[in-house]
Each structure stands twice: as C-alpha cells, then as structure tokens.
Protein backbone atom coordinates (compact mmCIF):
# COMPACT_ATOMS: atom_id res chain seq x y z
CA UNK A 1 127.60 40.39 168.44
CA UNK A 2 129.92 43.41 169.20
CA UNK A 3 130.61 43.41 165.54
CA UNK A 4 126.92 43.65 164.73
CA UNK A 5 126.71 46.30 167.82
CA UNK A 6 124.28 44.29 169.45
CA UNK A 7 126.86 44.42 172.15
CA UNK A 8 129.14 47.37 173.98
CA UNK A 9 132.27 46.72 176.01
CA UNK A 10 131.30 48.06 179.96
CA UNK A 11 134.70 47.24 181.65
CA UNK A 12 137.24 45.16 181.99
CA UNK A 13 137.10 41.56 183.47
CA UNK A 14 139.66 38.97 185.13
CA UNK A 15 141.54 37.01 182.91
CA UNK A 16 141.64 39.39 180.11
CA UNK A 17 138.14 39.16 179.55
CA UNK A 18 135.28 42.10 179.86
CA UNK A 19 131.91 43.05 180.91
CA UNK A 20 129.40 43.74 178.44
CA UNK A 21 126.26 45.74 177.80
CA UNK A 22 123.30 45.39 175.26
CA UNK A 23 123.18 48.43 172.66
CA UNK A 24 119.95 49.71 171.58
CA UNK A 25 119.81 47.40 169.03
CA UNK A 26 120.67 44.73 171.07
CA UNK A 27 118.21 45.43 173.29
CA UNK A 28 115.51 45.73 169.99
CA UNK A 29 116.30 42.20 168.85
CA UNK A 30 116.18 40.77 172.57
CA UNK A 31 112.61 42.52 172.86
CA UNK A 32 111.51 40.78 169.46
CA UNK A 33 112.59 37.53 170.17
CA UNK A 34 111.06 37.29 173.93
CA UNK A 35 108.02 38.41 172.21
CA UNK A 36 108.57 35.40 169.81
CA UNK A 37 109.34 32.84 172.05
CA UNK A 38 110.24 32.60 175.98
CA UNK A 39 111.36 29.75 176.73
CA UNK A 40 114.60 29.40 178.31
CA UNK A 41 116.11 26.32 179.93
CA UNK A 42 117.31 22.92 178.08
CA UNK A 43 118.38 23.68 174.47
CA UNK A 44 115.27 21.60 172.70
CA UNK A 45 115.54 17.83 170.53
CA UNK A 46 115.42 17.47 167.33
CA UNK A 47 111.94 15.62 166.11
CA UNK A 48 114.41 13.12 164.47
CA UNK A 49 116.40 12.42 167.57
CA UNK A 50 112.97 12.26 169.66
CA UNK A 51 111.45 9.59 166.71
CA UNK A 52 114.74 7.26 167.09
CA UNK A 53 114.15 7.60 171.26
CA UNK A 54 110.64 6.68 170.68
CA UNK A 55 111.21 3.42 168.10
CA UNK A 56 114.25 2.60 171.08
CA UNK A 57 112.15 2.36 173.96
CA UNK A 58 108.74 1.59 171.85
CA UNK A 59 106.11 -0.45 173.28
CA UNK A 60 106.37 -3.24 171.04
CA UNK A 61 110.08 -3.94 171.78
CA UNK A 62 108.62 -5.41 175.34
CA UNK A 63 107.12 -8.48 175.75
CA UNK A 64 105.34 -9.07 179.36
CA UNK A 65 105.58 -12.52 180.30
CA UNK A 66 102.30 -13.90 183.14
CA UNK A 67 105.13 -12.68 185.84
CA UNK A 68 105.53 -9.03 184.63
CA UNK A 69 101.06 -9.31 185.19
CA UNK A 70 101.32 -10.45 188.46
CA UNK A 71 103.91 -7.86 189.80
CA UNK A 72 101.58 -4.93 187.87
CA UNK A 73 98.75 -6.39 189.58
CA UNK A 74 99.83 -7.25 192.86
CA UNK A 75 97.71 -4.97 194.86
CA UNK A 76 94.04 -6.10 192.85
CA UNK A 77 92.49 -9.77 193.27
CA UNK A 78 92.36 -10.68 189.87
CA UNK A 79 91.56 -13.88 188.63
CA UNK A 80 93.51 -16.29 186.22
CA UNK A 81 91.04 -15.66 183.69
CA UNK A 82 91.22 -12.30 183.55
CA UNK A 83 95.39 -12.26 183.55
CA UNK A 84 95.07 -14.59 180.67
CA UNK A 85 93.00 -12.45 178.67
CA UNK A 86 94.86 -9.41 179.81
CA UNK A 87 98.15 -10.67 178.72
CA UNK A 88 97.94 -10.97 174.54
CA UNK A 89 96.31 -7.50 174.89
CA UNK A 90 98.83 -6.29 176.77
CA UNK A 91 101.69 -7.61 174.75
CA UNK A 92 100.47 -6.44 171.20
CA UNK A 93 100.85 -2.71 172.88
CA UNK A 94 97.53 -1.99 170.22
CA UNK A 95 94.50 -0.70 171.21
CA UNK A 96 92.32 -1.91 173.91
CA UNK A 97 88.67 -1.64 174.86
CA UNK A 98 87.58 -2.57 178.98
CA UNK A 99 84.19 -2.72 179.22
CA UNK A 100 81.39 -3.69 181.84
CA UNK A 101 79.34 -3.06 184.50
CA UNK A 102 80.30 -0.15 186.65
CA UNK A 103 82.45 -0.75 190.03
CA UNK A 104 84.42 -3.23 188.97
CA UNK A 105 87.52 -2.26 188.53
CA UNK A 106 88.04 -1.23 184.65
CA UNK A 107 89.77 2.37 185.79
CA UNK A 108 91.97 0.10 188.51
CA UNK A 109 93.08 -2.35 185.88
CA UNK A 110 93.85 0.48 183.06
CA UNK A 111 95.92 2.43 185.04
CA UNK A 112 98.25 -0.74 185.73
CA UNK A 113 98.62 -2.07 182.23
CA UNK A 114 101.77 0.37 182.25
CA UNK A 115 103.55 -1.18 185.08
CA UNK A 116 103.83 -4.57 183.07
CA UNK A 117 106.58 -2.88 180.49
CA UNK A 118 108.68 -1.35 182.58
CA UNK A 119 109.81 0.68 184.91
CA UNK A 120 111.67 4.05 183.31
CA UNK A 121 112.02 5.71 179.91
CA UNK A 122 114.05 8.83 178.40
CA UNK A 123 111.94 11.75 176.64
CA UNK A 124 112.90 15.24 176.00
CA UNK A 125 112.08 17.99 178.14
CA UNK A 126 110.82 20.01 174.70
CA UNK A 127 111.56 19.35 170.73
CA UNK A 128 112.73 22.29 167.96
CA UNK A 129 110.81 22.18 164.85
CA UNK A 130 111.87 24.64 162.73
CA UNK A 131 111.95 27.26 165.34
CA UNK A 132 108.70 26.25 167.40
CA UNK A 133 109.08 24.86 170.57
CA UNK A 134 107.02 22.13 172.01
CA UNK A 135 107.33 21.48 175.45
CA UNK A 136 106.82 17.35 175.64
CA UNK A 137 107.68 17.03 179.54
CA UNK A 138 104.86 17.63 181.58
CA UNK A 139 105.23 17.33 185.74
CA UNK A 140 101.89 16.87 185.73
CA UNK A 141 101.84 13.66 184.06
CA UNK A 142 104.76 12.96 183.75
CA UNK A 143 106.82 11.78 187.10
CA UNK A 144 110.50 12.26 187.09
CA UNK A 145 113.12 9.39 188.05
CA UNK A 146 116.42 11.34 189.21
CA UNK A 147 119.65 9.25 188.66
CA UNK A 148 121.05 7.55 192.06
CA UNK A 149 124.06 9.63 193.15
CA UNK A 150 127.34 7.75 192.31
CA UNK A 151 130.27 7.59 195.16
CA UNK A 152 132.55 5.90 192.37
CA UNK A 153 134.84 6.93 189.10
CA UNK A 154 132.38 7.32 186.91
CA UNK A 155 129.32 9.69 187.44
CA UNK A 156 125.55 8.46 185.97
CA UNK A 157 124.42 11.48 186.53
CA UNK A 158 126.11 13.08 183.41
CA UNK A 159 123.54 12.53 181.02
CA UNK A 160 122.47 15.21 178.18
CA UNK A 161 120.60 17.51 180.60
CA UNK A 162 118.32 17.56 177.67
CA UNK A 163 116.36 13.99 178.47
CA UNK A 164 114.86 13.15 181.22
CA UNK A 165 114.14 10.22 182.76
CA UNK A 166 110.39 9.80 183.86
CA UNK A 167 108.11 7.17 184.93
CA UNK A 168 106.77 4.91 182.18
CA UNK A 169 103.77 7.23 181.43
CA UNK A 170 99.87 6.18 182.49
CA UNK A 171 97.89 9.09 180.99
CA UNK A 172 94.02 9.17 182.07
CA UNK A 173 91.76 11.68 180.41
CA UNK A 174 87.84 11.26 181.12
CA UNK A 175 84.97 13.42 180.31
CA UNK A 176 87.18 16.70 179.96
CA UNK A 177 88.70 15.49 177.09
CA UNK A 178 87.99 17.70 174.52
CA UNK A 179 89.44 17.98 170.65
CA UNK A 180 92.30 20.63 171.59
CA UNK A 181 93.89 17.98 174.31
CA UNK A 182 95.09 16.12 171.05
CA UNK A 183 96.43 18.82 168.99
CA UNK A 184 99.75 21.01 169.51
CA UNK A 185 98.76 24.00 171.49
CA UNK A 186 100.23 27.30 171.49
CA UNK A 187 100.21 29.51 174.76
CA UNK A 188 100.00 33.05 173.43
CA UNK A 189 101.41 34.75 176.43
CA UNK A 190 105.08 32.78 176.48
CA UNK A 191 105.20 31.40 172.54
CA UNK A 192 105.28 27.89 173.63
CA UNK A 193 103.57 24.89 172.46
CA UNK A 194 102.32 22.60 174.64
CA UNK A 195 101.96 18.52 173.25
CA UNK A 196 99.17 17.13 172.71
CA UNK A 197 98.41 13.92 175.05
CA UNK A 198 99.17 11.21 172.77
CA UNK A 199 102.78 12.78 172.67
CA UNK A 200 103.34 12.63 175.84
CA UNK A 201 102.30 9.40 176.17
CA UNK A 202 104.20 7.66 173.71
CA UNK A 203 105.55 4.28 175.08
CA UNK A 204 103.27 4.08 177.77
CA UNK A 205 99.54 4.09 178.31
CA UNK A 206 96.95 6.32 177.33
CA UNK A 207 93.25 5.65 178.89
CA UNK A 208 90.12 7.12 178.02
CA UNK A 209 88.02 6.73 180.79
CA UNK A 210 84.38 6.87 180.83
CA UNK A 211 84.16 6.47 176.97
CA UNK A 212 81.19 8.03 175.15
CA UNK A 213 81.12 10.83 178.23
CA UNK A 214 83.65 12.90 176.80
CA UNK A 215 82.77 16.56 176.06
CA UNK A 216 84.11 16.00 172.19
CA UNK A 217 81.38 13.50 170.16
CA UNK A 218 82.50 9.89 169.75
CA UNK A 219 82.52 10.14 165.84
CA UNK A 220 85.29 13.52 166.45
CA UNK A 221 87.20 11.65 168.66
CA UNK A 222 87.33 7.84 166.08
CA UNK A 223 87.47 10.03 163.04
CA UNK A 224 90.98 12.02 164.34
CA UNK A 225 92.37 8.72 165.70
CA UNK A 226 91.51 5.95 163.42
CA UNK A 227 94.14 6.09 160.91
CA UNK A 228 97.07 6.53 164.09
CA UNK A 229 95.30 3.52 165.47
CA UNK A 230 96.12 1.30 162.56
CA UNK A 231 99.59 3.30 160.98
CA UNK A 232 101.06 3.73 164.58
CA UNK A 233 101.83 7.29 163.60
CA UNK A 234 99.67 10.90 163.67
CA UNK A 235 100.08 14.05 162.18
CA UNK A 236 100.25 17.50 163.96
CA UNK A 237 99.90 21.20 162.99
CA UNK A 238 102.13 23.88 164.51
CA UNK A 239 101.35 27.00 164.86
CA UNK A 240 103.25 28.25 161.80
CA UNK A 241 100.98 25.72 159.30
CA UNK A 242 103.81 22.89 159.06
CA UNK A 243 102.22 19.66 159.25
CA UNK A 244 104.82 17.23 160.99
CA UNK A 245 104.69 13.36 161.05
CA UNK A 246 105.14 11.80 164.77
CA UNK A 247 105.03 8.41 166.51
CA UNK A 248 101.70 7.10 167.75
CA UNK A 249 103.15 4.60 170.29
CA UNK A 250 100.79 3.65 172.77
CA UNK A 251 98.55 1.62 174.42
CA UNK A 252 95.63 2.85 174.42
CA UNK A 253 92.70 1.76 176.78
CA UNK A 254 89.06 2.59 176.44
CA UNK A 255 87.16 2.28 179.76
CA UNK A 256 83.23 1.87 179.71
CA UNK A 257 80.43 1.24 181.48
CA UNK A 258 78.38 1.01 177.88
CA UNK A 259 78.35 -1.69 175.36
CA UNK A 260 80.87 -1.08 172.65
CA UNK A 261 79.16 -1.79 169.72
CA UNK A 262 76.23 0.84 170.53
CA UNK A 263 79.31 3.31 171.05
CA UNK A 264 81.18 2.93 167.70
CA UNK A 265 81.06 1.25 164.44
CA UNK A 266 82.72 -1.81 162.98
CA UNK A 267 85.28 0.25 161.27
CA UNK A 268 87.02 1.34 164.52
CA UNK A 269 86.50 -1.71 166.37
CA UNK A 270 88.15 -3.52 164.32
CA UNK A 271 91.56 -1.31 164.96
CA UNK A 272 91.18 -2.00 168.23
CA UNK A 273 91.85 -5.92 168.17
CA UNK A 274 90.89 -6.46 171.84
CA UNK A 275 87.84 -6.28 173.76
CA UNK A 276 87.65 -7.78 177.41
CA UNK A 277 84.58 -7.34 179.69
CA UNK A 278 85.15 -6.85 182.87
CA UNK A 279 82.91 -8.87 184.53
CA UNK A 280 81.11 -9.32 188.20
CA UNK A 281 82.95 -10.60 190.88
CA UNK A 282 81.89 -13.92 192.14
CA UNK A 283 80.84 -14.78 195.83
CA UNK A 284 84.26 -16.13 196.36
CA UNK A 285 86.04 -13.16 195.27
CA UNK A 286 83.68 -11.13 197.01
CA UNK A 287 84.29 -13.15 200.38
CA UNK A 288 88.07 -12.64 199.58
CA UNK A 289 87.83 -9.07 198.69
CA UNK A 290 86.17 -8.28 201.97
CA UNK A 291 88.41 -10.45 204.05
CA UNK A 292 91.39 -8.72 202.61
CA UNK A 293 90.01 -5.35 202.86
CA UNK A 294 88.46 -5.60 206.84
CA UNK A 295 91.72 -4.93 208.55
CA UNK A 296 93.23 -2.57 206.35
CA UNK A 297 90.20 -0.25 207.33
CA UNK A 298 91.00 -1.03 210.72
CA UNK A 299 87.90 -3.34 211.21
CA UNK A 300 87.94 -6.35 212.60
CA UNK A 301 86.66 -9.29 210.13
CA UNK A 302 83.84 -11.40 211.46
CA UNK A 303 82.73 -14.26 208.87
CA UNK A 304 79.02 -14.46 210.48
CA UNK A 305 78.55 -10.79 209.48
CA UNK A 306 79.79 -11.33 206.20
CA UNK A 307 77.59 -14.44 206.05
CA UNK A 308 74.72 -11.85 206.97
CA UNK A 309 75.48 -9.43 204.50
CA UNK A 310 75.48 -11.92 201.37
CA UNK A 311 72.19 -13.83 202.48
CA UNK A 312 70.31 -11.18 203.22
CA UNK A 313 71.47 -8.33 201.03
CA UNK A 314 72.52 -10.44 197.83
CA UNK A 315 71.07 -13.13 197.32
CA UNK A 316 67.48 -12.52 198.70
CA UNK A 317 67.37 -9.19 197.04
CA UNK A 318 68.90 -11.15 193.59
CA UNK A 319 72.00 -7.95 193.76
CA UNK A 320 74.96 -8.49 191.58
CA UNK A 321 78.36 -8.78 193.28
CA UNK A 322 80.45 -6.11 192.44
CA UNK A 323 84.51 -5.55 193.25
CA UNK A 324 84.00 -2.03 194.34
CA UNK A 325 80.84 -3.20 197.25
CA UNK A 326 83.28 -4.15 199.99
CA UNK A 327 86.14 -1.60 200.39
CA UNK A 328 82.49 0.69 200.15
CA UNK A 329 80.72 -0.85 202.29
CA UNK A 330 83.17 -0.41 205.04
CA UNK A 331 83.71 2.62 204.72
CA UNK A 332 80.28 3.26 205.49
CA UNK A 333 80.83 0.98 208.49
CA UNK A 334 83.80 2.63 210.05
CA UNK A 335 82.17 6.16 209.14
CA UNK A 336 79.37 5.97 211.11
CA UNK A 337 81.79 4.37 214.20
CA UNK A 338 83.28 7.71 213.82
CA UNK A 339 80.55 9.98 213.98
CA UNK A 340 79.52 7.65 217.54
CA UNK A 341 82.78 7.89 218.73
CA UNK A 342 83.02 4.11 218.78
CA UNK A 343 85.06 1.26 217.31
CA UNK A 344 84.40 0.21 214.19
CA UNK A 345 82.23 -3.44 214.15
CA UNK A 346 80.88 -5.68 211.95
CA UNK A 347 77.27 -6.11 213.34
CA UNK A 348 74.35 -6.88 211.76
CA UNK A 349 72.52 -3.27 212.59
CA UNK A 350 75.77 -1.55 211.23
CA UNK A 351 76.35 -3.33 207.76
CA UNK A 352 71.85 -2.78 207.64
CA UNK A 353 72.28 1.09 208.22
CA UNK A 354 75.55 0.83 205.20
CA UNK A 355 73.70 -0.68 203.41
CA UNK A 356 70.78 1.15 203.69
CA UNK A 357 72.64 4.27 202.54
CA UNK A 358 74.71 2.94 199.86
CA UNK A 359 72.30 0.85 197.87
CA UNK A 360 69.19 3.69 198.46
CA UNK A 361 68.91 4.85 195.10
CA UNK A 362 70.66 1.62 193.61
C-alpha cells in the first residue's frame, strides 16, 4: 500500500516497525469502498464451504426415533396417535401440512418438530459471493450456543471465529410474510444483504403459520416454492444480477385452521407428502389437560367443578373440546380473583362468569 501511496510513514514504532497515515488517495479508495460495502467483522464463507456445512449437518442425515418425540414433546399432552403420525413426517425432513380446528395446538406442535433432530448446528455468520455479502446469522432468529470454557490442554473454544454455533433453527413467519422475506435483500444504507428465511433456516424448521393469511397470495407463495419443495434446492438473485444455486434444507410446516385442498391444488400437495389434522381433544384429555394445568396457575383443582364445567357447558350446549379451553379458561378464573382481591377458586359462579366471557361471541 505505501508503494501504491495509499499509505504515508507518520513515525516510528517499537520493534522497528512504524506508524502510518492514509494519503489522499488512500483515503479516496477507503471512501469508495465504505460506500460499496460496510461490513466489517468475520471475514465471510465461501457459498461452497457453506453448501458442504449444510449437506454435513442436513436434515435428512437424522433419524428421530419415538424417544427423540417424546423428549421434543415433553411439555404438550399428546397422544400416541398423534406421535405416531408425527414421527414418519418428521423423519422424511419434507414438507408438512398441520391442519384443523383452531386452539388446538398446531402452532405448539410446529414449533417443536425442531427439537426432535437435535440440539446445535454450525452456520456462518455471512457468505462472499463474488464480492456481495450476505449476512446468514440473524440474533433474531437465530439463538447462539457459546462453547463451555475449557480448564484443560486443549481449548474448544478455538474454532474459526467465522461459524457459529446456534440453536437448531425454528423459524415462524405468519401473516407478515410477504414475497421479499424469501429473496436476498440488499440494505442500501450499509451494502449488505440480508438472507432470505429459507436460508437461514436450513437444517431446521421453517413454519408458516396461519396459511392462506399471508399478505403475499397463496398461488405467489406455491409458485416460488414448488420446484425447492421437490429438488431440495432454490435459486437466489443478488443484487449484482448473479443467479446462485443454494440448499433448500428444511422442514417445512404449514399451519391452518382451513382445509387444505380449498387452499392449494393437487400439484403442490402432492410435494408435500404429509398431511395430519390436528384434531379435538377428547373428554379425557380435556380432564387431564385441566388437571395438569390447575396448579400451575396457582388454582387449586376441584374435580366437582370440573365435573360442572363439562356437563353443563359441553355437553348440554353440544361444544367441541378444544386443547387451548382449559389453560383459557383459568385464566379467566384467576383474573377475575385478582381484580376481587381474592384467591383464585374453582366454583361454579366463577367458571359461569369465564365462561360467560370467553365463549360470548363463540
């Protein structure tokens, strides 16, 4: 650079070295390439590097076994039914459609598929094409897993600085998704590209919640993902007009409340091989639900109350059970306590008045 006089000696240094200053033309170039690009930080990946990382730690390398399900789905009463029909989809890592009546549970379940393959991956805080930058690590979906300090010889913690190791990815875009989320986007004022969300959620999960809501039409949305569904891989456009070829490695989950087949045509559905209904909860599992979740809202469970609640609430009124009705319902219960400045209880006159509120326009 001093040959080039980008570069001017100021002084002297220690060790036989020296201080330096920028020229004007140093200074000229350094202005033209902050107006190109400023990104500073972790030198970037090359795609090629970041499509071997991908095929390493892909989705269909794992194979969750019934005990993987149950530790992913510890914390929800699901039934053996449903974990058997969960479990092929699951394991294929394709596509995935969760349909069914609303409040019971399709969101809960999605967002846990991603437990079932494991715990921690490696991506690259940004990948170099050709002199774009495109910045793939994202704190806001993605959460990072520091290393565990090492007292020993031999340091873990020396790892490329370029990776980083993050939380299997669960990705959830609802109605704001709109065609720009999944495309490479450039942000004007720094010259970075930000990934589009099927990049960052290679090897994990990707849900689409509320299907058919979005702000983008269904037919945009299954026309710019219906050959990735099937190939495994997309195609992006930078901003300089390269097309590039990356890995489509995810499960995907489409969460609705609608039917399917009103939503999208044979052609698509067939890509996505599996199609589970989530379905009402029965009176046992709504029994158990409630049990479970009375003393975790600090209510004390009393079975004659619940016994009062399904006879003359459900059943006489012909109301569907649904997995979302208890934790709701006592809420409303242990609201109103609050506003009297009272204990919460489970008396007839305080699950009427819940009810009353919850199911008045239902």
């Amino acid at each position: 650079m001093k040959n080039d006089q980008l570069v001017v000696h100021k002084g002297s240094a220690p060790m036989n070295d020296y201080q330096y200053q920028l020229t004007d033309v140093g200074t000229e170039r350094g202005r033209r390439y902050a107006a190109h690009c400023t990104y500073f930080g972790a030198a970037p990946v090359a795609l090629s590097d970041y499509v071997a990382s991908v095929e390493a730690q892909s989705l269909t390398r794992q194979h969750p076994t019934p005990d993987h399900l149950h530790g992913a789905f510890e914390d929800l009463l699901m039934n053996k039914r449903m974990l058997d029909r969960l479990g092929p989809a699951i394991n294929s890592g394709r596509g995935l459609f969760l349909y069914g009546a609303p409040g019971n549970g399709k969101t809960s379940i999605a967002e846990r598929v991603t437990g079932c393959f494991g715990r921690s991956i490696w991506i690259p805080r940004a990948i170099g094409i050709d002199g774009e930058i495109i910045r793939l690590f994202d704190p806001v979906n993605h959460e990072e897993l520091p290393l565990k300090s090492c007292d020993g010889v031999y340091d873990e913690r020396k790892v490329d600085k370029r990776w980083v190791r993050v939380r299997r990815p669960t990705i959830i875009a609802g109605g704001e998704l709109t065609m720009s989320s999944l495309e490479v986007t450039l942000n004007t004022s720094t010259g970075i590209s930000e990934a589009p969300l099927q990049l960052k959620s290679n090897c994990g999960t990707l849900v689409i919640d509320d299907f058919g809501r979005q702000r983008m039409s269904i037919d945009q949305l299954l026309n710019r993902w219906i050959v990735p569904l099937e190939k495994r891989y997309d195609f992006l456009n930078l901003p300089n007009g390269k097309k590039i070829q990356v890995p489509f490695d995810q499960l995907i989950v489409f969460s609705t409340n609608l039917e399917p087949r009103e939503l999208v045509d044979e052609a698509f559905l067939r890509r996505i091989p599996y199609k589970i209904e989530v379905i009402d909860a029965t009176e046992e599992e709504f029994r158990a639900l409630f049990r479970l979740m009375a003393p975790q809202m600090g209510i004390t469970h009393r079975e004659e109350a619940l016994d009062y609640l399904i006879d003359t609430h459900y059943k006489k009124t012909g109301r569907a059970f649904r997995f979302c009705q208890p934790r709701d319902i006592l809420l409303q219960v242990r609201s109103a306590a609050a506003y009297h400045n009272r204990p919460p209880e489970l008396t007839p006159e305080a699950i009427d008045l819940a009810v009353d509120i919850y199911f008045s326009v239902m």
